[in-house]
N, C-alpha and C. Protein backbone atom coordinates (compact mmCIF):
# COMPACT_ATOMS: atom_id res chain seq x y z
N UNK A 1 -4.43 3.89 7.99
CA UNK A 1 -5.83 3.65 7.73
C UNK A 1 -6.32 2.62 8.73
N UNK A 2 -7.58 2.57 9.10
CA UNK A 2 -8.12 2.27 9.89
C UNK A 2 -9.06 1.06 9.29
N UNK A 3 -8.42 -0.21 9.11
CA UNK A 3 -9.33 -1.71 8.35
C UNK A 3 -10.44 -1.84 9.20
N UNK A 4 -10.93 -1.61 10.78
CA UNK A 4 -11.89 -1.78 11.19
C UNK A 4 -12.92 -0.97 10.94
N UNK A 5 -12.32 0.29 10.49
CA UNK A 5 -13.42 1.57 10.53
C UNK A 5 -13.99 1.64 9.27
N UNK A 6 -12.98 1.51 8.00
CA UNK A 6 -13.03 1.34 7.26
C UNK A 6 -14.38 0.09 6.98
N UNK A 7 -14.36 -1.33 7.26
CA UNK A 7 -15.06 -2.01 7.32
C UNK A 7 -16.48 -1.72 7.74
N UNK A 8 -16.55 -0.67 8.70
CA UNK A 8 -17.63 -0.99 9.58
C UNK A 8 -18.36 0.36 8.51
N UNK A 9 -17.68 1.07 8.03
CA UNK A 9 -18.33 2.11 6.84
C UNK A 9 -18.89 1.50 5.79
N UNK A 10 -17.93 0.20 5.58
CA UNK A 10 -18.64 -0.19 4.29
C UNK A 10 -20.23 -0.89 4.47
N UNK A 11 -20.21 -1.29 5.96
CA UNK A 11 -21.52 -2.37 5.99
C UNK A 11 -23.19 -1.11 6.27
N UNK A 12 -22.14 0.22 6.08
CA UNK A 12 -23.70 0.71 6.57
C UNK A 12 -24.16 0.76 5.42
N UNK A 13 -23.85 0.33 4.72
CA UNK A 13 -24.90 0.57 3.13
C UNK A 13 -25.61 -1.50 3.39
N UNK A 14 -25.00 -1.70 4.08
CA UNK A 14 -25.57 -2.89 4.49
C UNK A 14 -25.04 -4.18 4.69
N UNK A 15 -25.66 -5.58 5.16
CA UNK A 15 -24.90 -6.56 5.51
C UNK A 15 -24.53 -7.37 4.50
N UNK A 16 -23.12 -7.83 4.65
CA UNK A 16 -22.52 -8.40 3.19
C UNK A 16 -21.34 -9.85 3.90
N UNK A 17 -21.11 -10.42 3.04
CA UNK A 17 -19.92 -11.38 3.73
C UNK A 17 -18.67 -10.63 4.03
N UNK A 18 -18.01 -11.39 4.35
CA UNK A 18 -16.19 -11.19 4.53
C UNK A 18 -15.63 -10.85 2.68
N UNK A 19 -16.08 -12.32 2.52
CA UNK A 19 -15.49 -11.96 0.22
C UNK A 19 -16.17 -10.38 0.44
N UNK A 20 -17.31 -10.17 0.04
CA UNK A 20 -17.60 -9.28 -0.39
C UNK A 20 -17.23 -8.10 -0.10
N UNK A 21 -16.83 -7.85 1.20
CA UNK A 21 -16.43 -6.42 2.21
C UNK A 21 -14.93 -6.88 1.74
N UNK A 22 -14.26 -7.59 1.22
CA UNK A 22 -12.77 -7.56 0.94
C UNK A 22 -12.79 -7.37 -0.68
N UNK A 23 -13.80 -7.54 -1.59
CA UNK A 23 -13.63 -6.74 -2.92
C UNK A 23 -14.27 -5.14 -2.55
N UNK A 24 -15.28 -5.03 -1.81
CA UNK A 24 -15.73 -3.80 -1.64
C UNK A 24 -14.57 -2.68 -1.24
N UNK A 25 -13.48 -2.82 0.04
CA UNK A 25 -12.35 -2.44 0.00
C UNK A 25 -11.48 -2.30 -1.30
N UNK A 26 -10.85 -3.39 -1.47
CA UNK A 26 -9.79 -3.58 -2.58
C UNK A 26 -10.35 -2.92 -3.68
N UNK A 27 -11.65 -2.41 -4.23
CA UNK A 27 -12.47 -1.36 -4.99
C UNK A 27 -12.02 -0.10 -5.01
N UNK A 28 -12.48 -0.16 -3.71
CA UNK A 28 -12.36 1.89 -3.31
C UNK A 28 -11.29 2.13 -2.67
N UNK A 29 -10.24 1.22 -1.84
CA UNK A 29 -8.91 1.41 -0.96
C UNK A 29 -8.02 0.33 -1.63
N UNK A 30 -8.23 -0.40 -1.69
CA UNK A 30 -7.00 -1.18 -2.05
C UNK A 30 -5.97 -1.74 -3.10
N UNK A 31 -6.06 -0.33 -4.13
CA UNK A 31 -5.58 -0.45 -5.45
C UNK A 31 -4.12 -0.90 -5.23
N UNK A 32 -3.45 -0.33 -4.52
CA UNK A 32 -1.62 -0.62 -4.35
C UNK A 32 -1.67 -1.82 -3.18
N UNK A 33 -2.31 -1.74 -2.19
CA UNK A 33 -2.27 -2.40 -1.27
C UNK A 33 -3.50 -3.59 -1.01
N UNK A 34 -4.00 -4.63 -1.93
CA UNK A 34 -5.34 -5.32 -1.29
C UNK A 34 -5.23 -5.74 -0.09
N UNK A 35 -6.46 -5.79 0.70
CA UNK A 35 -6.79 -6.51 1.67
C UNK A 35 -6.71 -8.44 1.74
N UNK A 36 -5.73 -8.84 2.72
CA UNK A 36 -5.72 -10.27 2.97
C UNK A 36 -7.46 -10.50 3.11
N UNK A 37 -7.69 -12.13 2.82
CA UNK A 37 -8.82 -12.71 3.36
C UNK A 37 -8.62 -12.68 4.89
N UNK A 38 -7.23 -12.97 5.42
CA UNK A 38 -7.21 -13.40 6.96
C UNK A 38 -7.20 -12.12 7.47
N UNK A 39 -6.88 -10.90 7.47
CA UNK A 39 -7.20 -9.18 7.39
C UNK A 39 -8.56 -9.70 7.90
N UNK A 40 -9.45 -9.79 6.63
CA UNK A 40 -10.92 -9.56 6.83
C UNK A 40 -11.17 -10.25 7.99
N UNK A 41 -10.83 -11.66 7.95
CA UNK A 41 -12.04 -12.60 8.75
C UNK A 41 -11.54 -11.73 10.75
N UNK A 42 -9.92 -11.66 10.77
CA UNK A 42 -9.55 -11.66 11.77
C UNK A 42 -10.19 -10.09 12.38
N UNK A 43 -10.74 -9.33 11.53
CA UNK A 43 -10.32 -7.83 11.97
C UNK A 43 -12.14 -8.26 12.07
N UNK A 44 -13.28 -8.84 11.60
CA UNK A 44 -14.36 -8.85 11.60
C UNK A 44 -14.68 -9.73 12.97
N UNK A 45 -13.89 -10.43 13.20
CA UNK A 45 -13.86 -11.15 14.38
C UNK A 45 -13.64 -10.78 15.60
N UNK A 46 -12.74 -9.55 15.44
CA UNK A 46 -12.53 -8.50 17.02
C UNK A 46 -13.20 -7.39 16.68
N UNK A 47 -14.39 -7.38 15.33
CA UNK A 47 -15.63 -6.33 15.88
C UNK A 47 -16.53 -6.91 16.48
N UNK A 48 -17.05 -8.14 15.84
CA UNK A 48 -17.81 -8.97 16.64
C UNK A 48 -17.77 -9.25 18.06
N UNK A 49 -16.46 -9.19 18.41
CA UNK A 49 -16.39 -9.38 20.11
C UNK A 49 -16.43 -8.11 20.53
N UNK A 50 -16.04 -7.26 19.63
CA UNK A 50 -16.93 -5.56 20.60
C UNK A 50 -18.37 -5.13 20.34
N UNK A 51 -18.69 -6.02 19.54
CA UNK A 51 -20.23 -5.37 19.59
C UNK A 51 -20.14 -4.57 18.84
N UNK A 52 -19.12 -4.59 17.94
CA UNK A 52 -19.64 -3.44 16.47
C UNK A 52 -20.15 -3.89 14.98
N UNK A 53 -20.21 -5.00 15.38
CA UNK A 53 -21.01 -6.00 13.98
C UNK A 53 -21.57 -7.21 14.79
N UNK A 54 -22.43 -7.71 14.08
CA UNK A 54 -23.55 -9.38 14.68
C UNK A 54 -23.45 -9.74 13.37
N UNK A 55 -23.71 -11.15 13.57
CA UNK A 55 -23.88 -12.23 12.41
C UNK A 55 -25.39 -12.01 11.97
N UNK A 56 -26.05 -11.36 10.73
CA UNK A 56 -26.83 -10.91 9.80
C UNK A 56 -27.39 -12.86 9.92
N UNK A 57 -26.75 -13.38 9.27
CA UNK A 57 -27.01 -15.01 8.66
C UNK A 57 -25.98 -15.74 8.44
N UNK A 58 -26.24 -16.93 8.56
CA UNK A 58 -24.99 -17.87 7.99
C UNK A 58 -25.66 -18.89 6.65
N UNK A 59 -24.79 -19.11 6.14
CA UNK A 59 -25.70 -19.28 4.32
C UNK A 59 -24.76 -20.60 4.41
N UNK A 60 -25.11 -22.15 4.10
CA UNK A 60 -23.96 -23.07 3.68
C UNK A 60 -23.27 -22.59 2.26
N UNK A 61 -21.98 -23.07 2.14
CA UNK A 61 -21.53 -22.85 1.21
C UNK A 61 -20.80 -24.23 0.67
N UNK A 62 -20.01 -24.28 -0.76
CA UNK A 62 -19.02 -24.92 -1.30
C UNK A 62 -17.66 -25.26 0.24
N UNK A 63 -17.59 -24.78 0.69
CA UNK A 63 -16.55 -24.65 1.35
C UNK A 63 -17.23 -24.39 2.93
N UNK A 64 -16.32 -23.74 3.54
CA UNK A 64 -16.88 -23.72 4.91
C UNK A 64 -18.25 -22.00 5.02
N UNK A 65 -19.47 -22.87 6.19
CA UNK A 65 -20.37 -21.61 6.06
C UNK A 65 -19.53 -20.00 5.82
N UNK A 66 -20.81 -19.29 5.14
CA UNK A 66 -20.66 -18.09 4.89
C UNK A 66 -21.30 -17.42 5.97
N UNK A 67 -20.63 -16.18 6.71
CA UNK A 67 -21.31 -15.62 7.84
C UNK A 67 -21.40 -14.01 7.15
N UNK A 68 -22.53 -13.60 6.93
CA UNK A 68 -23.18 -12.45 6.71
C UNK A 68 -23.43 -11.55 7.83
N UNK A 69 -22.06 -10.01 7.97
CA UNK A 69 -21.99 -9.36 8.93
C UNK A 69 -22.98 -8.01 8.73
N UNK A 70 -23.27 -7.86 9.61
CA UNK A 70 -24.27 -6.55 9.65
C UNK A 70 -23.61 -5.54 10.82
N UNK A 71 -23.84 -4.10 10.29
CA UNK A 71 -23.26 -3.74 11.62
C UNK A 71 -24.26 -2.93 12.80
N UNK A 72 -23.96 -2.77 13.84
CA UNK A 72 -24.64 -2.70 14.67
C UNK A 72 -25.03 -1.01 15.61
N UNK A 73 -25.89 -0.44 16.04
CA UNK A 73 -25.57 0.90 16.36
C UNK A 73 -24.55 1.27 17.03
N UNK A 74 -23.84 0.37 17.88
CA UNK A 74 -22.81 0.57 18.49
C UNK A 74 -21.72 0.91 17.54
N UNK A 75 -21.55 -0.26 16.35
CA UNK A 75 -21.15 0.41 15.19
C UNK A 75 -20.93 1.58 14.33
N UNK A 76 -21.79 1.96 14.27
CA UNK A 76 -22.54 3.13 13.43
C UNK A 76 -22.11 4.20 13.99
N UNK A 77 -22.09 4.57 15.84
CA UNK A 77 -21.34 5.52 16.81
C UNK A 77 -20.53 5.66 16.15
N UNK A 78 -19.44 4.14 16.65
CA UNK A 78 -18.21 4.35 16.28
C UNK A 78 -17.24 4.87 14.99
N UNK A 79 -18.21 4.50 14.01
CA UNK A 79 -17.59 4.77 12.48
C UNK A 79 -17.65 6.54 12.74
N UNK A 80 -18.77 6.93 13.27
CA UNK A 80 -19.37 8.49 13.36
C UNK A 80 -17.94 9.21 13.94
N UNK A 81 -17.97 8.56 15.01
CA UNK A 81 -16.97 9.91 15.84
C UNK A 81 -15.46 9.09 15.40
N UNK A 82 -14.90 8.34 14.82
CA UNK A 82 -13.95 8.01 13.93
C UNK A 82 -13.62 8.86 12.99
N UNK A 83 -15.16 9.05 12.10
CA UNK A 83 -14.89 10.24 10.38
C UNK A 83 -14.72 11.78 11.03
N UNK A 84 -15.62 11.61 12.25
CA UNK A 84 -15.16 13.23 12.93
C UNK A 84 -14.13 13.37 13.45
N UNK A 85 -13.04 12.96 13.61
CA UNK A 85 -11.98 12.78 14.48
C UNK A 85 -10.92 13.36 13.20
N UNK A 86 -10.53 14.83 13.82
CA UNK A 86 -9.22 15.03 12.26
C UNK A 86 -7.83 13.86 12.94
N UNK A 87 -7.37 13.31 11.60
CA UNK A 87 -6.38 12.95 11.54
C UNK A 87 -5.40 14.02 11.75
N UNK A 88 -3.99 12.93 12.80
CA UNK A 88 -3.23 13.58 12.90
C UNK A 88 -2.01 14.23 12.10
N UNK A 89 -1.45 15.47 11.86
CA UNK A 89 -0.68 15.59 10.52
C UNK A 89 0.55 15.20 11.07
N UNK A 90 1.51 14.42 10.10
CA UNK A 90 2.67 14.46 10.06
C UNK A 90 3.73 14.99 9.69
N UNK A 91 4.62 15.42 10.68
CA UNK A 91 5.53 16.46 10.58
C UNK A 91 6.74 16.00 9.84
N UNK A 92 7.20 14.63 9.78
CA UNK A 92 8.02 14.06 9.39
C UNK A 92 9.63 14.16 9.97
N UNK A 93 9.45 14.91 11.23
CA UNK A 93 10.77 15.52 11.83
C UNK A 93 11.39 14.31 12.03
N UNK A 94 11.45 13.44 12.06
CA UNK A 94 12.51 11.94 11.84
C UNK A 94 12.42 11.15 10.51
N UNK A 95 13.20 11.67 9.67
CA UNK A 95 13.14 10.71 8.13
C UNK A 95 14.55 9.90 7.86
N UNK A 96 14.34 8.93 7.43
CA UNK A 96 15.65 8.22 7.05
C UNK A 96 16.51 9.03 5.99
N UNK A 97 15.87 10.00 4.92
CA UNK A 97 16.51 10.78 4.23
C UNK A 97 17.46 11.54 4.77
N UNK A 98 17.14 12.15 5.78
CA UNK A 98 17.97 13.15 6.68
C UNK A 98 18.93 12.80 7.14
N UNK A 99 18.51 11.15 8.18
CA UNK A 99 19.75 10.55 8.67
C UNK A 99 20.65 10.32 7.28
N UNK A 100 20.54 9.80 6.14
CA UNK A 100 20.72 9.48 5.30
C UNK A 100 22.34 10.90 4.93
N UNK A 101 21.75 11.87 5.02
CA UNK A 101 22.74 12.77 4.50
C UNK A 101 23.64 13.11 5.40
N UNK A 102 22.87 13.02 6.54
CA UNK A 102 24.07 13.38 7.83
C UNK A 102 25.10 12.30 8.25
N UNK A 103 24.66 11.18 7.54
CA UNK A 103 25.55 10.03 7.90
C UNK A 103 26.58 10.16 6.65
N UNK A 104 25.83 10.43 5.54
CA UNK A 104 26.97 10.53 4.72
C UNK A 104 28.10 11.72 4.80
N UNK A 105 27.90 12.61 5.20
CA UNK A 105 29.04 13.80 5.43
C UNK A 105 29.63 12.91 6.22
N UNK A 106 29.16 12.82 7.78
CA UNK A 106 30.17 11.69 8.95
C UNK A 106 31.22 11.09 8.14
N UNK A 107 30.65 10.69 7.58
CA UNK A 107 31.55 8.98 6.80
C UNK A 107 32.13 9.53 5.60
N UNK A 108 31.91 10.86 5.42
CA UNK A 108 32.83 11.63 4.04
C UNK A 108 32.43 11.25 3.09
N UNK A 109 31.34 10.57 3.07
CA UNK A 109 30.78 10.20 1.80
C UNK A 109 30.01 11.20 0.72
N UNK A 110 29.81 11.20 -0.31
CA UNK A 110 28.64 12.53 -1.22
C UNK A 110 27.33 12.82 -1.01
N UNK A 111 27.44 13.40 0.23
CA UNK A 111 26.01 13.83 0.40
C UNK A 111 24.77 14.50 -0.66
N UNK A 112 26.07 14.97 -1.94
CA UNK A 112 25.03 15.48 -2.88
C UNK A 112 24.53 14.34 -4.47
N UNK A 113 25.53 13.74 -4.56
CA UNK A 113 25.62 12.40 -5.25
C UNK A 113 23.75 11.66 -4.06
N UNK A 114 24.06 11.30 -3.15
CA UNK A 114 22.76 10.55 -2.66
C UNK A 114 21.43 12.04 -2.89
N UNK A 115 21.81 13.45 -2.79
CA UNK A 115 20.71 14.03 -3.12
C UNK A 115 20.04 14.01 -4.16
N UNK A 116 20.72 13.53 -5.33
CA UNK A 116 21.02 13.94 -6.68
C UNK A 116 19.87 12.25 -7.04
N UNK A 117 20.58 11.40 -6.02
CA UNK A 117 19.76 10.25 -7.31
C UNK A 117 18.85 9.69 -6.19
N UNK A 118 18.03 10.58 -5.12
CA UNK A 118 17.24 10.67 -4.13
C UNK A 118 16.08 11.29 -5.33
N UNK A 119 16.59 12.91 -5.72
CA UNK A 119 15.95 13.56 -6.57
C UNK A 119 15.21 12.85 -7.68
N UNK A 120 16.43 11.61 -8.48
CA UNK A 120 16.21 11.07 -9.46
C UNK A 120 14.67 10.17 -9.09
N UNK A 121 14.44 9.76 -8.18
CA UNK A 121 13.66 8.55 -8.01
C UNK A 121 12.45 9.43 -7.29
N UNK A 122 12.67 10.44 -6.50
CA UNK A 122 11.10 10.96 -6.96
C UNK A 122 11.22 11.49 -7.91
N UNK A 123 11.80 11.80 -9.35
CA UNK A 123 11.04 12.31 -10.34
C UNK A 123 10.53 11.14 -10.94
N UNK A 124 11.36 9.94 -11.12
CA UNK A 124 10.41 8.95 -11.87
C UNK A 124 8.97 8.21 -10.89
N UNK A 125 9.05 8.24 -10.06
CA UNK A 125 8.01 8.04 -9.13
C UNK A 125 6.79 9.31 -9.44
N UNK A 126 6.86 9.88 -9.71
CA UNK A 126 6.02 11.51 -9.96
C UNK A 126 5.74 11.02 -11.28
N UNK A 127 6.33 10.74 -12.35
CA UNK A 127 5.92 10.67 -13.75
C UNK A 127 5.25 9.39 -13.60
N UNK A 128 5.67 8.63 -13.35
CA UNK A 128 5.00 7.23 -12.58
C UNK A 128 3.05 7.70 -12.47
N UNK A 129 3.25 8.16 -11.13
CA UNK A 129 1.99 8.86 -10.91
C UNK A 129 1.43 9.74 -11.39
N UNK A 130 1.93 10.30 -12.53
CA UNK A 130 0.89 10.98 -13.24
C UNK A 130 0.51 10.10 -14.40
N UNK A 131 1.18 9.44 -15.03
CA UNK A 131 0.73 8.34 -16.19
C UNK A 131 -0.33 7.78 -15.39
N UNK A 132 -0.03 7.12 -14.43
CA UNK A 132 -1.77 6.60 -13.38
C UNK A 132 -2.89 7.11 -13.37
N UNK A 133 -2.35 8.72 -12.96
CA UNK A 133 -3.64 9.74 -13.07
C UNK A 133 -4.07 9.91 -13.81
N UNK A 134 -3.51 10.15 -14.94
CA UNK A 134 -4.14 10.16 -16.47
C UNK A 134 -4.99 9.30 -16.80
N UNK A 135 -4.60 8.19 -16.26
CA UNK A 135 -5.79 6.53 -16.91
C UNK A 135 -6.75 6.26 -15.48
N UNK A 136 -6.18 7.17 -14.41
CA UNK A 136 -7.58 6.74 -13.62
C UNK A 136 -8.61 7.13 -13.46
N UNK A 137 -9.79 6.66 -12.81
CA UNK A 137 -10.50 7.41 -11.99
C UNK A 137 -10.90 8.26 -11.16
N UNK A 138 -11.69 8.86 -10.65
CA UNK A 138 -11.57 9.97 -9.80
C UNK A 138 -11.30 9.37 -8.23
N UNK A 139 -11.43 8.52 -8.10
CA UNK A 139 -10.36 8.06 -6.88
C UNK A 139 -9.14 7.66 -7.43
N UNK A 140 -8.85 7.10 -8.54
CA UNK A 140 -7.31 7.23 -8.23
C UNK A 140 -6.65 8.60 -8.63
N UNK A 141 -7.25 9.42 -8.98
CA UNK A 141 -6.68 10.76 -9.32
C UNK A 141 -6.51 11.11 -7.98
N UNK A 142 -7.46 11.09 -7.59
CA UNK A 142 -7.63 11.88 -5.82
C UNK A 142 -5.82 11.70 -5.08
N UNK A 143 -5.90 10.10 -5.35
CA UNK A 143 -4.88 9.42 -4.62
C UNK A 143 -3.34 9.71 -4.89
N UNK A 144 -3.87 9.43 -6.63
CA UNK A 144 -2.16 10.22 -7.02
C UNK A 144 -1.97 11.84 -6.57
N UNK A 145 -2.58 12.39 -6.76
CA UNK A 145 -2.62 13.77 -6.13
C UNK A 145 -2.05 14.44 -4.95
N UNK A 146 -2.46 13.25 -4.27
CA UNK A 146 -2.10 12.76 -2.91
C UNK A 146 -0.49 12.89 -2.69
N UNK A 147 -0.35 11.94 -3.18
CA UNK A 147 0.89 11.51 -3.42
C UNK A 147 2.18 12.25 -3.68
N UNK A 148 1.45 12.90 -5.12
CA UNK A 148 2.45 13.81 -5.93
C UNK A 148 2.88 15.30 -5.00
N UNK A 149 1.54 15.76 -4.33
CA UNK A 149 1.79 16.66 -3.30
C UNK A 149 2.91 16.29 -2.19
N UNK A 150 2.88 15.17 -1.92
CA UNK A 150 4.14 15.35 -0.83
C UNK A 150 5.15 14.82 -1.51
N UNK A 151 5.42 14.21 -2.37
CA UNK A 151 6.08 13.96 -3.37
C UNK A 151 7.47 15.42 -4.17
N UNK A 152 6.62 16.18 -4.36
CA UNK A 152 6.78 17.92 -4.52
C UNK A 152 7.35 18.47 -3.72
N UNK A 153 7.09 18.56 -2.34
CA UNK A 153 7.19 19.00 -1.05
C UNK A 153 8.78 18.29 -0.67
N UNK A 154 8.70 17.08 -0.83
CA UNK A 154 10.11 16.17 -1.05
C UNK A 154 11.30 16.63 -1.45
N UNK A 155 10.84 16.97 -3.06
CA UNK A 155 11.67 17.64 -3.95
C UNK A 155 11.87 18.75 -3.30
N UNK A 156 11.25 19.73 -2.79
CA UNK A 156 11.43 21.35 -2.00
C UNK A 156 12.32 21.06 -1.42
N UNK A 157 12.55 19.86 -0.79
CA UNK A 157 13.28 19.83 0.46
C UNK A 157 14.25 19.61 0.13
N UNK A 158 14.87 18.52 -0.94
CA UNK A 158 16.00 18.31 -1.65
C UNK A 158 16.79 19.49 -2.28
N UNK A 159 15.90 19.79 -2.65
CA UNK A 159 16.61 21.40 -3.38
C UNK A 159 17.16 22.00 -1.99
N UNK A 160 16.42 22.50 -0.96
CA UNK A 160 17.13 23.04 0.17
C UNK A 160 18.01 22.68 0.47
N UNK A 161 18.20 21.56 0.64
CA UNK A 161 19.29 20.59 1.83
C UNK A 161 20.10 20.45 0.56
N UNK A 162 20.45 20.37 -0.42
CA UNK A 162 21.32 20.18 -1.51
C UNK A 162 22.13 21.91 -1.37
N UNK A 163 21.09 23.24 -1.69
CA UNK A 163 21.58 24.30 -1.76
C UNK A 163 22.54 24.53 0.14
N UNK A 164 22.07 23.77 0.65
CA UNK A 164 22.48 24.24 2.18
C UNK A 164 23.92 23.51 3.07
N UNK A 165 24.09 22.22 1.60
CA UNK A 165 24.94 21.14 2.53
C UNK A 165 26.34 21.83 2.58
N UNK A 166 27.11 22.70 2.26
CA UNK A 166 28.02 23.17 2.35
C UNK A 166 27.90 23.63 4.30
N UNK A 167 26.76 24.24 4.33
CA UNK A 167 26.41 24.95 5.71
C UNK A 167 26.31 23.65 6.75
N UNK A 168 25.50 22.82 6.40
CA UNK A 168 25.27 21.37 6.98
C UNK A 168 26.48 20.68 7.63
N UNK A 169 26.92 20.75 6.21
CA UNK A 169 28.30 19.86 6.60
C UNK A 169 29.50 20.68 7.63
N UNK A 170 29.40 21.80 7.59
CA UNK A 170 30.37 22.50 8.80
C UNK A 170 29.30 22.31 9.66
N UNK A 171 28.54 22.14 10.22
CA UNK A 171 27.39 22.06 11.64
C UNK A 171 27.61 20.64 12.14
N UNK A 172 27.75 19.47 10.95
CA UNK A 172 27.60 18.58 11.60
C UNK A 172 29.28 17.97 11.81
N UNK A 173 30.24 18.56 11.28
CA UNK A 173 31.40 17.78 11.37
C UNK A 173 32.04 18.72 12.31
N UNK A 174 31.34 19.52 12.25
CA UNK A 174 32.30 20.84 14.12
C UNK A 174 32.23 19.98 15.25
């Protein structure tokens, strides 16, 4: 994810502080992961030096001034051809899982024992995320969804490489 782009989306509904654009995030993105304060100030600070946000106002505060960011058309471009831009998909052709099994045949270890309680932990991770989904919102549904889909896809793969390691294991120990 993209904290600058992200940011610079949130201000087109208009100009707000740093606090505020870091609950506005942590709202709609940052349920598992919040946003640092030093995130905000630092990542608002190298838009400002590109010219994708200006200082709106500075307000005194309790503490040190408040600087009220606005963003700027140069901004506004950028967020544009950012949301148009497809993300790239990931193929995942390098996973530690994989090394994971091929190292264990090497070393004679149970490649199906690590499939087995690989399996175990995305299923509780999956029930995990659906108890979430159940009590969330329609963004966090979205998200678990998310999740559970490659999550699934995981499991597909376990089942394969579990039904296949007999074949595996003569390929990789020849």
């Amino acid at each position: 994810m993209s904290i600058g782009h992200t940011l610079l989306g949130l201000l087109e509904s208009g100009p707000r502080h740093g606090y505020d654009l870091k609950r506005a995030f942590d709202e709609r993105f940052g349920h598992d992961r919040p946003l640092a304060y030093g995130q905000v100030y630092s990542t608002m600070a190298r838009l400002l030096k590109n010219g994708l946000v200006e200082v709106d106002g500075i307000e005194p505060g309790g503490g040190p001034e408040r600087k009220r960011y606005a963003i700027t058309e140069a901004g506004i471009t950028d967020v544009a051809a950012w949301l148009a831009q497809p993300e790239k998909p990931e193929p995942y052709l390098q996973t530690t899982l994989y090394t994971k099994v091929v190292l264990a045949l090497l070393t004679g270890r149970s490649a199906a024992d690590l499939l087995d309680t690989q399996r175990a932990e995305h299923l509780r991770l999956m029930r995990e995320l659906t108890r979430r989904k159940s009590d969330g919102d329609l963004a966090d549904q979205l998200i678990c969804d998310h999740a559970l889909f490659h999550l699934e896809a995981d499991l597909r793969w376990l089942e394969l490489t579990a039904a296949r390691l007999d074949q595996l294991a003569t390929e990789v120990l020849a």
